[in-house]
C-alpha atoms as a PDB file:
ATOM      1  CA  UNK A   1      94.063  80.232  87.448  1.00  0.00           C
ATOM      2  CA  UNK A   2      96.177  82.197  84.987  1.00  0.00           C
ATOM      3  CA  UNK A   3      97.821  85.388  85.336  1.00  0.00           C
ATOM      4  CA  UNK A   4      95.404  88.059  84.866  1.00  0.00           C
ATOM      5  CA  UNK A   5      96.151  91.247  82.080  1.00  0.00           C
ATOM      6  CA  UNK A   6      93.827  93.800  83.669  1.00  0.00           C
ATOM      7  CA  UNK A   7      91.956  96.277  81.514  1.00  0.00           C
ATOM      8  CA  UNK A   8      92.216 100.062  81.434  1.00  0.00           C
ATOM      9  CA  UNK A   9      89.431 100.270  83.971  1.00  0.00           C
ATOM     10  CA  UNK A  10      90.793  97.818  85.962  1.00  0.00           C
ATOM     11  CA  UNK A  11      94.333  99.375  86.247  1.00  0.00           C
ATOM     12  CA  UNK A  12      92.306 103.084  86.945  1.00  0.00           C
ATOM     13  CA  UNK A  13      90.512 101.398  89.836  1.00  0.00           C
ATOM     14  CA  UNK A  14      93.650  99.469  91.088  1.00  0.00           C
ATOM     15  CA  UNK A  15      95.511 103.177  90.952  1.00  0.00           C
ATOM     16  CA  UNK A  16      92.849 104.461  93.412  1.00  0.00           C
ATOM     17  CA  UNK A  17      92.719 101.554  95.670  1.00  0.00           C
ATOM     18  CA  UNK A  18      96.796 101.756  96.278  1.00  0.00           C
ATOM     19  CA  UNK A  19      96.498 105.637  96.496  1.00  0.00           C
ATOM     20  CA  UNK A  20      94.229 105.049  99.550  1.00  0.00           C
ATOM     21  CA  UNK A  21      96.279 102.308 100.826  1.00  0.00           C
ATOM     22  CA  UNK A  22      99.425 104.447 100.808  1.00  0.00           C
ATOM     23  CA  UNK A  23      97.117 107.434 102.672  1.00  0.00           C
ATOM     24  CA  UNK A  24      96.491 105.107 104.960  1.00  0.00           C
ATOM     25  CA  UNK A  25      99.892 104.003 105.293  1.00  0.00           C
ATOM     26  CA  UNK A  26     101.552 106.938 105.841  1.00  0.00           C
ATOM     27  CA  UNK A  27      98.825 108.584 108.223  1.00  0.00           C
ATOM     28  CA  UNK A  28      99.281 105.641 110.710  1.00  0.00           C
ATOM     29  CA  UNK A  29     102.776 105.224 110.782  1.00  0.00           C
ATOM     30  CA  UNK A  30     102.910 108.358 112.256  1.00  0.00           C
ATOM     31  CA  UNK A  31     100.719 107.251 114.917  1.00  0.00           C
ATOM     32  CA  UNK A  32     102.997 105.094 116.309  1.00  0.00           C
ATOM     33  CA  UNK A  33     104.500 105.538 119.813  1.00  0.00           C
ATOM     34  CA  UNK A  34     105.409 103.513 122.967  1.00  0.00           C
ATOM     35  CA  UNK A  35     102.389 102.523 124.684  1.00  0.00           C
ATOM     36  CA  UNK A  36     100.318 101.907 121.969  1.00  0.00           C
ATOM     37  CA  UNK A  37      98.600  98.625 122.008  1.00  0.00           C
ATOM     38  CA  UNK A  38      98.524  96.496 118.668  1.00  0.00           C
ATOM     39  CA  UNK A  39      95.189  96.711 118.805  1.00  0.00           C
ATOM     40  CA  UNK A  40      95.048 100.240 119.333  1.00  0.00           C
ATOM     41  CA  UNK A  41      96.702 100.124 115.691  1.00  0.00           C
ATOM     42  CA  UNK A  42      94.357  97.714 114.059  1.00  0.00           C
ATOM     43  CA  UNK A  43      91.163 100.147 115.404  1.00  0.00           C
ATOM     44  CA  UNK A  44      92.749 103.272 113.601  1.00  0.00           C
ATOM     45  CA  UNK A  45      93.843 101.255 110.521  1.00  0.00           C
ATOM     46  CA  UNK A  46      90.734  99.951 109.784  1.00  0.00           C
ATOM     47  CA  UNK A  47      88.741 103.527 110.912  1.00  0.00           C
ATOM     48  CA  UNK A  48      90.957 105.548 108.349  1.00  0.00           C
ATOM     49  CA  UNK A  49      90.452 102.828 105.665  1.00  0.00           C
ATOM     50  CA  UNK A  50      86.429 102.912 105.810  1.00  0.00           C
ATOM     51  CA  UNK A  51      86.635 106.923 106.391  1.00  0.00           C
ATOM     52  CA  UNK A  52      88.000 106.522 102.567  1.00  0.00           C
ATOM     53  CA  UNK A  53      84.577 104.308 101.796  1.00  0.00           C
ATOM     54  CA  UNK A  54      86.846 101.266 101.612  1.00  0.00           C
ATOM     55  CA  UNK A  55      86.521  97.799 102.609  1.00  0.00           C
ATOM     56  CA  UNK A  56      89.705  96.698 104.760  1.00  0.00           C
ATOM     57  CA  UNK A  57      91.050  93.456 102.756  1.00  0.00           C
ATOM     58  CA  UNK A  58      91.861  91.470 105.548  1.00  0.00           C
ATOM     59  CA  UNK A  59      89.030  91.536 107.736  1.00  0.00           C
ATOM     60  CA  UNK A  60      87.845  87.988 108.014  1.00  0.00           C
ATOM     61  CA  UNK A  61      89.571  87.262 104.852  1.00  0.00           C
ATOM     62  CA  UNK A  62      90.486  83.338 105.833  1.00  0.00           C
ATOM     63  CA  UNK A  63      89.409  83.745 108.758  1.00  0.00           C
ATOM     64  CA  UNK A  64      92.157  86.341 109.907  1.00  0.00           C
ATOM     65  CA  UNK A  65      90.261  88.368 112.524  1.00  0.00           C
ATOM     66  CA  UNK A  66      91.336  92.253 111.928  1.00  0.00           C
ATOM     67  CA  UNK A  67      92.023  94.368 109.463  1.00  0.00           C
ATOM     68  CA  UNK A  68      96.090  95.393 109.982  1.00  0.00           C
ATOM     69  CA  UNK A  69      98.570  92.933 110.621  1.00  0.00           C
ATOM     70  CA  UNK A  70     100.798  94.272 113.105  1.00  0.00           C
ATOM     71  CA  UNK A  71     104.058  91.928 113.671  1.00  0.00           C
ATOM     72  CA  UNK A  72     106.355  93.409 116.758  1.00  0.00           C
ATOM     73  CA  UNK A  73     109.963  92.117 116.380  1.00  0.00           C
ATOM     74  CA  UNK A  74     110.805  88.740 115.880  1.00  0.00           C
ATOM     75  CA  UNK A  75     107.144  88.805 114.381  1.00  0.00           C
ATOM     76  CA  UNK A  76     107.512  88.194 110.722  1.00  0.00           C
ATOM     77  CA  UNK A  77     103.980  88.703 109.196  1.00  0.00           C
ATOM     78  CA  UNK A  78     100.516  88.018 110.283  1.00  0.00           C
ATOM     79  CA  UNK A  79     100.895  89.164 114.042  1.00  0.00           C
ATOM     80  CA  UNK A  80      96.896  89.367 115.485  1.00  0.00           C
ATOM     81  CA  UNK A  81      96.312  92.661 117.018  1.00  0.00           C
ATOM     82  CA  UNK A  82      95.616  92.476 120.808  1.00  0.00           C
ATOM     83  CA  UNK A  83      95.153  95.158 123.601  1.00  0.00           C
ATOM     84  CA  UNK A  84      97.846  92.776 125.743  1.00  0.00           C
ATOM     85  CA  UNK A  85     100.660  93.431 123.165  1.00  0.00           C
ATOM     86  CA  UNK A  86     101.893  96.600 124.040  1.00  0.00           C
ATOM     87  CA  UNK A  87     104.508  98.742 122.310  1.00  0.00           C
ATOM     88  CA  UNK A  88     107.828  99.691 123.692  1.00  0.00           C
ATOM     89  CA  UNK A  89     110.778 101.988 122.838  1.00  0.00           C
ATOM     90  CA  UNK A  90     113.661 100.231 120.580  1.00  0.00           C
ATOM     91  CA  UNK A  91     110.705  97.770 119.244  1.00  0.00           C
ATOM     92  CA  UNK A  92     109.983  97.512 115.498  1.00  0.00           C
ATOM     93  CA  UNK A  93     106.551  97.172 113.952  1.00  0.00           C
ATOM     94  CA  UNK A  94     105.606  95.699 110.931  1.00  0.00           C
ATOM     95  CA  UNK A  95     102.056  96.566 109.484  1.00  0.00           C
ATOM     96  CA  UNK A  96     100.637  95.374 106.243  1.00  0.00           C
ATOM     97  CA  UNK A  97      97.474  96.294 105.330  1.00  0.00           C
ATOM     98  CA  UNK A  98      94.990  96.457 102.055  1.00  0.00           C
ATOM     99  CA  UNK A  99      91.869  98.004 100.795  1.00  0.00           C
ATOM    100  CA  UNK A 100      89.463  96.723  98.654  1.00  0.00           C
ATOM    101  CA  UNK A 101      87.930 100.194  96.382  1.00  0.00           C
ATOM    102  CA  UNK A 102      85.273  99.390  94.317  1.00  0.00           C
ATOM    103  CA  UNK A 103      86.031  95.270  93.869  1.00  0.00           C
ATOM    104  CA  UNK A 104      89.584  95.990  93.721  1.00  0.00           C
ATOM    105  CA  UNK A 105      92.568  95.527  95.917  1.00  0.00           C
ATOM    106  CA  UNK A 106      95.526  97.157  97.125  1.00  0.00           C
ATOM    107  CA  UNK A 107      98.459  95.401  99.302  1.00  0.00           C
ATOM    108  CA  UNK A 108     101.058  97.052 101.161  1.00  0.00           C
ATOM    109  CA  UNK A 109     103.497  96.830 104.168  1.00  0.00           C
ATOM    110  CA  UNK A 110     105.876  99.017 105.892  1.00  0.00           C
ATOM    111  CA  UNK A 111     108.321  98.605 109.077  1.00  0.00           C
ATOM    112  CA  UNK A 112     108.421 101.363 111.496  1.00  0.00           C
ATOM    113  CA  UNK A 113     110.602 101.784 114.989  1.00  0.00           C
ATOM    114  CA  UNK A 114     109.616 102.600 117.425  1.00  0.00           C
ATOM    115  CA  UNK A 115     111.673 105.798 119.152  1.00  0.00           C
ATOM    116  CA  UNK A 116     114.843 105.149 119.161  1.00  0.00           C
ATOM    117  CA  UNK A 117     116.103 101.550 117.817  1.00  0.00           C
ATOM    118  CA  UNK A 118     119.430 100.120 116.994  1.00  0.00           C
ATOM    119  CA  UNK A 119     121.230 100.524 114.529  1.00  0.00           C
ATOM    120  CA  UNK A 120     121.157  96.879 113.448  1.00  0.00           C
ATOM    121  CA  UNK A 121     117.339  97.192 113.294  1.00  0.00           C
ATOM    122  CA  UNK A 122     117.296 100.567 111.653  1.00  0.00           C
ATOM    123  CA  UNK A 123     119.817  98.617 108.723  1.00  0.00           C
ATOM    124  CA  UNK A 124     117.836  95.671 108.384  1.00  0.00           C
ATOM    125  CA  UNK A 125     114.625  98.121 107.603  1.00  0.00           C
ATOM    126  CA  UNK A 126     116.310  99.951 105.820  1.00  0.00           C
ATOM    127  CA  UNK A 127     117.814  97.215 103.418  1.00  0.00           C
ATOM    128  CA  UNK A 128     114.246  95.323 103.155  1.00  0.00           C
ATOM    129  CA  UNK A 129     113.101  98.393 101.524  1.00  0.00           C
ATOM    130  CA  UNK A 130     116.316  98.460  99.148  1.00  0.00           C
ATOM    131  CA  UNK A 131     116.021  95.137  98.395  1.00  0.00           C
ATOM    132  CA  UNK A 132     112.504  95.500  96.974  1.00  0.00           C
ATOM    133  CA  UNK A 133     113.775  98.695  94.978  1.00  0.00           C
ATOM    134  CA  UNK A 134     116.587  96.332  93.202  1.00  0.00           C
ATOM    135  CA  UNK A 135     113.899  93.983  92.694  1.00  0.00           C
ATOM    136  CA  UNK A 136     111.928  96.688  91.036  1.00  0.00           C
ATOM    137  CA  UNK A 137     114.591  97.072  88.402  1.00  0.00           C
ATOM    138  CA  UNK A 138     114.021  94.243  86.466  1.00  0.00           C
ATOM    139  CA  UNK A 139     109.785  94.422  86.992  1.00  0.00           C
ATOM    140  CA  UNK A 140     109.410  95.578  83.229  1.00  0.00           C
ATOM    141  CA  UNK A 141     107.560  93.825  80.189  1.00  0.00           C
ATOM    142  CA  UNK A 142     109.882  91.361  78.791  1.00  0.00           C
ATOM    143  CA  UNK A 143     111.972  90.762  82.217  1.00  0.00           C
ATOM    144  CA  UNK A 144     110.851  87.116  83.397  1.00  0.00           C
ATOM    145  CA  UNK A 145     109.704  87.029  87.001  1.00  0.00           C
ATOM    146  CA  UNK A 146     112.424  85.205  88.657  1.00  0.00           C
ATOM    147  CA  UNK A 147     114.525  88.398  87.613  1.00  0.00           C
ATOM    148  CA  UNK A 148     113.001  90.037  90.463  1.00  0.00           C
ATOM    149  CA  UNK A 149     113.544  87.086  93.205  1.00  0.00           C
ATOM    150  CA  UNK A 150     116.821  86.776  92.778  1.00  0.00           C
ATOM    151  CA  UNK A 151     117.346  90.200  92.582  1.00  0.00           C
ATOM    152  CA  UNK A 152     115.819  90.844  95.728  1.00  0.00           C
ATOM    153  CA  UNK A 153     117.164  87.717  97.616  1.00  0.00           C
ATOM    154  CA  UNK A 154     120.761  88.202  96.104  1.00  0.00           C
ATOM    155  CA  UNK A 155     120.843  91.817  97.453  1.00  0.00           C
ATOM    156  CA  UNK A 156     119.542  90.598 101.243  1.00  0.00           C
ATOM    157  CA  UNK A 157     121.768  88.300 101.379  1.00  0.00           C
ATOM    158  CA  UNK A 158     124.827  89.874 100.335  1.00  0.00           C
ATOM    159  CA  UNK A 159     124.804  91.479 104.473  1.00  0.00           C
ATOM    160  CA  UNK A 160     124.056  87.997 105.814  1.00  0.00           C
ATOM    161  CA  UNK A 161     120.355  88.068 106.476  1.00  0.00           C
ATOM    162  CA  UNK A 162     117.917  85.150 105.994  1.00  0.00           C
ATOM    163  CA  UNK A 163     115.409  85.805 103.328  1.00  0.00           C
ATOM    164  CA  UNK A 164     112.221  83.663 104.238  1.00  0.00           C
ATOM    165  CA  UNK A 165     111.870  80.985 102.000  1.00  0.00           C
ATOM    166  CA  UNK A 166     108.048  79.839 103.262  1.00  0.00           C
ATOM    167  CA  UNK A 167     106.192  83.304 102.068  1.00  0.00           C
ATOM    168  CA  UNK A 168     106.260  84.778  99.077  1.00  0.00           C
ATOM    169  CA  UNK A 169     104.569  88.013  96.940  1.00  0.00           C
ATOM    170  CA  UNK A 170     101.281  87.332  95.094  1.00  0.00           C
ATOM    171  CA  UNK A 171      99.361  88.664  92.150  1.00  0.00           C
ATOM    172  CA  UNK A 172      96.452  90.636  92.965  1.00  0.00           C
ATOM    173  CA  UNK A 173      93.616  92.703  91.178  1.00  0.00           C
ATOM    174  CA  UNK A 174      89.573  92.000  91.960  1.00  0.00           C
ATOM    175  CA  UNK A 175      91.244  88.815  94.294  1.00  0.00           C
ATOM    176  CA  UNK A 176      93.795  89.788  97.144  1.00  0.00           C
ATOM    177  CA  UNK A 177      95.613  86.628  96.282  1.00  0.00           C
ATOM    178  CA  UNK A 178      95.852  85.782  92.623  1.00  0.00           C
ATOM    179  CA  UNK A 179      98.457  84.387  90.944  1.00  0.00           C
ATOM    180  CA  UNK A 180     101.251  84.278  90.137  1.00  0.00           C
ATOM    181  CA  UNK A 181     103.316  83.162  93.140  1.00  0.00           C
ATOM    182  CA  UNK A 182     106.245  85.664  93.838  1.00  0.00           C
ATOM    183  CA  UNK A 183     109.173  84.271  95.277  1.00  0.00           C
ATOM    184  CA  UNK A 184     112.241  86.432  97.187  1.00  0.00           C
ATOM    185  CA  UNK A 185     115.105  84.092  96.549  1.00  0.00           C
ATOM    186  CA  UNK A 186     116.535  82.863  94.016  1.00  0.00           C
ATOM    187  CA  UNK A 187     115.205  80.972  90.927  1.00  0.00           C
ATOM    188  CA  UNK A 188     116.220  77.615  89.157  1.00  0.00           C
ATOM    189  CA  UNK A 189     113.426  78.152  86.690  1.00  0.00           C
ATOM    190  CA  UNK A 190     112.492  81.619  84.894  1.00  0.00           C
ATOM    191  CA  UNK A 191     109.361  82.469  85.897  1.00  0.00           C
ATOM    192  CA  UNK A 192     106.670  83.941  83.756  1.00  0.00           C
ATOM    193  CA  UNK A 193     107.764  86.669  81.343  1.00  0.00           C
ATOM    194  CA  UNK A 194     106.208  89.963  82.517  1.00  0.00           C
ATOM    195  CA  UNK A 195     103.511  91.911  79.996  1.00  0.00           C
ATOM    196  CA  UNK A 196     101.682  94.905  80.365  1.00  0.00           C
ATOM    197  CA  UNK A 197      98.981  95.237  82.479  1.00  0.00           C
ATOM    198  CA  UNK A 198      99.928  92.351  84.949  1.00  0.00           C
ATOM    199  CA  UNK A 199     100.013  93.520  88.681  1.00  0.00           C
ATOM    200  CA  UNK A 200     101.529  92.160  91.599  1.00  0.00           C
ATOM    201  CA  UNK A 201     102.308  92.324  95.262  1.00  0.00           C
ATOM    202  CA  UNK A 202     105.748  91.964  95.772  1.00  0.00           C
ATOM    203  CA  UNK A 203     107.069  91.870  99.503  1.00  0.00           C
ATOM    204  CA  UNK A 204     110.300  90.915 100.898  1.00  0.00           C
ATOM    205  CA  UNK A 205     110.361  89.347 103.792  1.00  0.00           C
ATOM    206  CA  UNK A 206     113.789  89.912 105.573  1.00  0.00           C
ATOM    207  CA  UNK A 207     115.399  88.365 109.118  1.00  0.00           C
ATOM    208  CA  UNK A 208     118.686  89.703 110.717  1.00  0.00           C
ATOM    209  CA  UNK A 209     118.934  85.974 111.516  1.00  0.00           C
ATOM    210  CA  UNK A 210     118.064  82.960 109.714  1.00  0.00           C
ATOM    211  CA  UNK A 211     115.951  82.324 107.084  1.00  0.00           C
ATOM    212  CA  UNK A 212     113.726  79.511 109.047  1.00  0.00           C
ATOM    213  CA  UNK A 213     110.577  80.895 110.247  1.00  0.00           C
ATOM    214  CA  UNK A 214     107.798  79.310 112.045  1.00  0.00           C
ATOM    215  CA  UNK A 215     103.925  79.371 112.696  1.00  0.00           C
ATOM    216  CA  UNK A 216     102.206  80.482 116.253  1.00  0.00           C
ATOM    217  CA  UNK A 217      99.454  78.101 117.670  1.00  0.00           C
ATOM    218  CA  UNK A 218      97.186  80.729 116.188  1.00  0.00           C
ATOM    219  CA  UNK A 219      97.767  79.157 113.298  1.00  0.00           C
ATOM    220  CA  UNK A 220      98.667  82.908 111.626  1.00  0.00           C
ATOM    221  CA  UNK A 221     101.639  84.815 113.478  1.00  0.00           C
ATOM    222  CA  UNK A 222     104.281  83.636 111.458  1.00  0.00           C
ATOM    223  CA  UNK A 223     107.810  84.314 113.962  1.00  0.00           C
ATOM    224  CA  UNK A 224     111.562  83.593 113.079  1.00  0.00           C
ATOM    225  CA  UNK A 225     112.768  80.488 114.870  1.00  0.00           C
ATOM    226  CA  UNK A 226     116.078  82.000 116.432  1.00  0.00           C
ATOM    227  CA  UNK A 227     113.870  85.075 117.749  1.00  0.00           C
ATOM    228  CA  UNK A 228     115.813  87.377 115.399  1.00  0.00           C
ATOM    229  CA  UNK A 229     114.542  90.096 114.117  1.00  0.00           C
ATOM    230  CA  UNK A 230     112.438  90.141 110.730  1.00  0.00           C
ATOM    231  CA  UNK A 231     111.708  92.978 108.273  1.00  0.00           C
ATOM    232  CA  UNK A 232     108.644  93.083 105.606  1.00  0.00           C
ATOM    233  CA  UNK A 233     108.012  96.061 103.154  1.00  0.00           C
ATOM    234  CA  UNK A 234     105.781  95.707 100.048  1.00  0.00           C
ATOM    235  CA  UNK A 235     104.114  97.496  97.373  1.00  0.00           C
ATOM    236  CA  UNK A 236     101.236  96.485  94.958  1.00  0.00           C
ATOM    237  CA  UNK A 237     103.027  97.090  91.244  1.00  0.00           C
ATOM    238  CA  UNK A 238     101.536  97.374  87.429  1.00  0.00           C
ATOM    239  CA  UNK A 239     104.242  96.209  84.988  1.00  0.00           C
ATOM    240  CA  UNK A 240     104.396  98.683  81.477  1.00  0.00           C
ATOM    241  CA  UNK A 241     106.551  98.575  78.904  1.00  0.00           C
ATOM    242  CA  UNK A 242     108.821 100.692  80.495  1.00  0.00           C
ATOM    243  CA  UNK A 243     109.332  99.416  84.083  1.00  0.00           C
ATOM    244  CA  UNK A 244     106.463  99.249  86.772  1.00  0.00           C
ATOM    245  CA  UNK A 245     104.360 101.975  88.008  1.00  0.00           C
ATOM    246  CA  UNK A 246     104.378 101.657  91.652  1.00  0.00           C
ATOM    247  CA  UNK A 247     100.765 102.169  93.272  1.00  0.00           C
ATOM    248  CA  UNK A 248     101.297 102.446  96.382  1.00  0.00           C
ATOM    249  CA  UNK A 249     104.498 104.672  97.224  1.00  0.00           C
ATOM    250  CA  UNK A 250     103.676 107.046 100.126  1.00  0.00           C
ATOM    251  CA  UNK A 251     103.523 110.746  99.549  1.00  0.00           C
ATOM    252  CA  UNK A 252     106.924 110.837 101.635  1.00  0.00           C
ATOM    253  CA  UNK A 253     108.282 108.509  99.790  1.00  0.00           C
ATOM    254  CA  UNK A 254     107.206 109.837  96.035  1.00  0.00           C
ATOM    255  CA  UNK A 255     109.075 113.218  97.904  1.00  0.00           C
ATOM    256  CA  UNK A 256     112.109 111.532  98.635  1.00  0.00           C
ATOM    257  CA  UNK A 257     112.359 110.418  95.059  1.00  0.00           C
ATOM    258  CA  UNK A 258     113.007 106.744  96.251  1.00  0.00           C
ATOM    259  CA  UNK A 259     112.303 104.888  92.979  1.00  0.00           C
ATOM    260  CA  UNK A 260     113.432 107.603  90.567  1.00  0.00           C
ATOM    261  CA  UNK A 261     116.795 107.399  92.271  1.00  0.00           C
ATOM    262  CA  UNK A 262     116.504 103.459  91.925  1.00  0.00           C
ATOM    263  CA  UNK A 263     115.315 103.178  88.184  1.00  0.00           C
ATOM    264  CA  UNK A 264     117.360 106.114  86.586  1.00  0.00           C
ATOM    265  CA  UNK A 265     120.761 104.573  87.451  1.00  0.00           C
ATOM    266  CA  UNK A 266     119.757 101.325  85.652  1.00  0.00           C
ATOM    267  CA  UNK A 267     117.998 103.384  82.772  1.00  0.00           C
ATOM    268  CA  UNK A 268     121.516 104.635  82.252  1.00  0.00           C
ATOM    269  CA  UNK A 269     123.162 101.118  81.430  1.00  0.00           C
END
């Protein structure tokens, strides 16, 4: 299937979908507290996403049984909400979620901790978001895509975390998965050069540890195999001309002028 250039409408509907998805975002992170159960989580993620007249994305999609993916610790992505899993101070959370407005899709994830957490943990959040802002830098028509993996994996790895090799960004638009394939390491090819109108999830994956990960016999929690702990942030993207439009940036985080900070010191060179 080939990379998709999506229409005016499309882009207008895609814009909507990741403003909703960035609502929802921000609304239940600050939810979170000890004693919450993941499952707890999933309930008001998927509540707040049809109070928007949304479809959650993940419901059933593949079989995956709820509609957040909440991914405690050493959790990398996937984790299946349950009512046994239970929340605790110094924990971090990991939930990535997406809403499907009017045929189209959104994608998104965000780490949280939980009270107070270490510093290591608060760095290694922290830098996961960075390192999908210096990916951002080179998501502009013209750029090929592999610009943005190495970016990304180059800047992780420069503090001596393990960026996971077996999961990797997407494109999306009326399919939650589309291509192309978005590494966050990396390159010995290219990639695709980027044109208007394509968008994309893009979504390190970060571990304080190694890099190796491994599956769950659920066949979907996806958990690092030294039990370090693992970091995941992600945005859904439209590359312009002129560098990407970010669709789902929180309202906190359009406040705190994250990505204008990011993309006017490259602008300069």
């Amino acid at each position: 299937m080939p990379v998709t250039i999506k229409s005016p409408r499309e882009i207008e509907l895609m814009r909507q979908a990741g403003k909703i998805l960035a609502k929802v975002h921000e609304a239940l992170g600050k939810e979170l507290k000890p004693g919450m159960s993941t499952l707890d989580i999933d309930r008001l993620g998927e509540d707040m996403i049809r109070s928007f007249g949304c479809e959650p994305s993940f419901k059933n999609y593949q079989g995956y049984p709820a509609s957040i993916c909440v991914s405690v610790n050493e959790e990398v992505v996937h984790g299946i909400p349950s009512k046994d899993r239970i929340l605790a101070e110094g924990d971090i959370v990991s939930l990535d979620a997406g809403v499907i407005y009017r045929g189209y899709h959104s994608d998104a994830a965000r780490t949280h901790g939980i009270g107070e957490i270490s510093d290591e943990a608060r760095l290694l959040i922290e830098r996961t978001r960075q390192s999908f802002f210096v990916g951002m830098q080179y998501a502009a028509a013209g750029h090929h895509l592999h610009e943005i993996s190495k970016a990304i994996g180059d800047y992780a790895e420069s503090f001596g975390y393990g960026v996971v090799r077996d999961l990797c960004g997407h494109g999306i638009g009326s399919h939650l998965h589309e291509e192309p394939e978005i590494p966050n390491f990396r390159q010995f090819r290219r990639g695709i050069k980027l044109r208007p109108g394509m968008t994309l999830a893009v979504e390190p994956m970060i571990n304080l540890g190694a890099a190796d990960v491994v599956w769950m016999d659920d066949d979907w929690t996806v958990v690092t195999e030294d039990m370090s702990l693992s970091a995941h942030y992600e945005n859904t993207i439209l590359i312009t001309e002129g560098g990407p439009e970010i669709l789902t940036l929180t309202d906190a985080e359009i406040a705190e002028g994250i990505w204008q900070k990011q993309g006017s010191e490259e602008r300069k060179h």
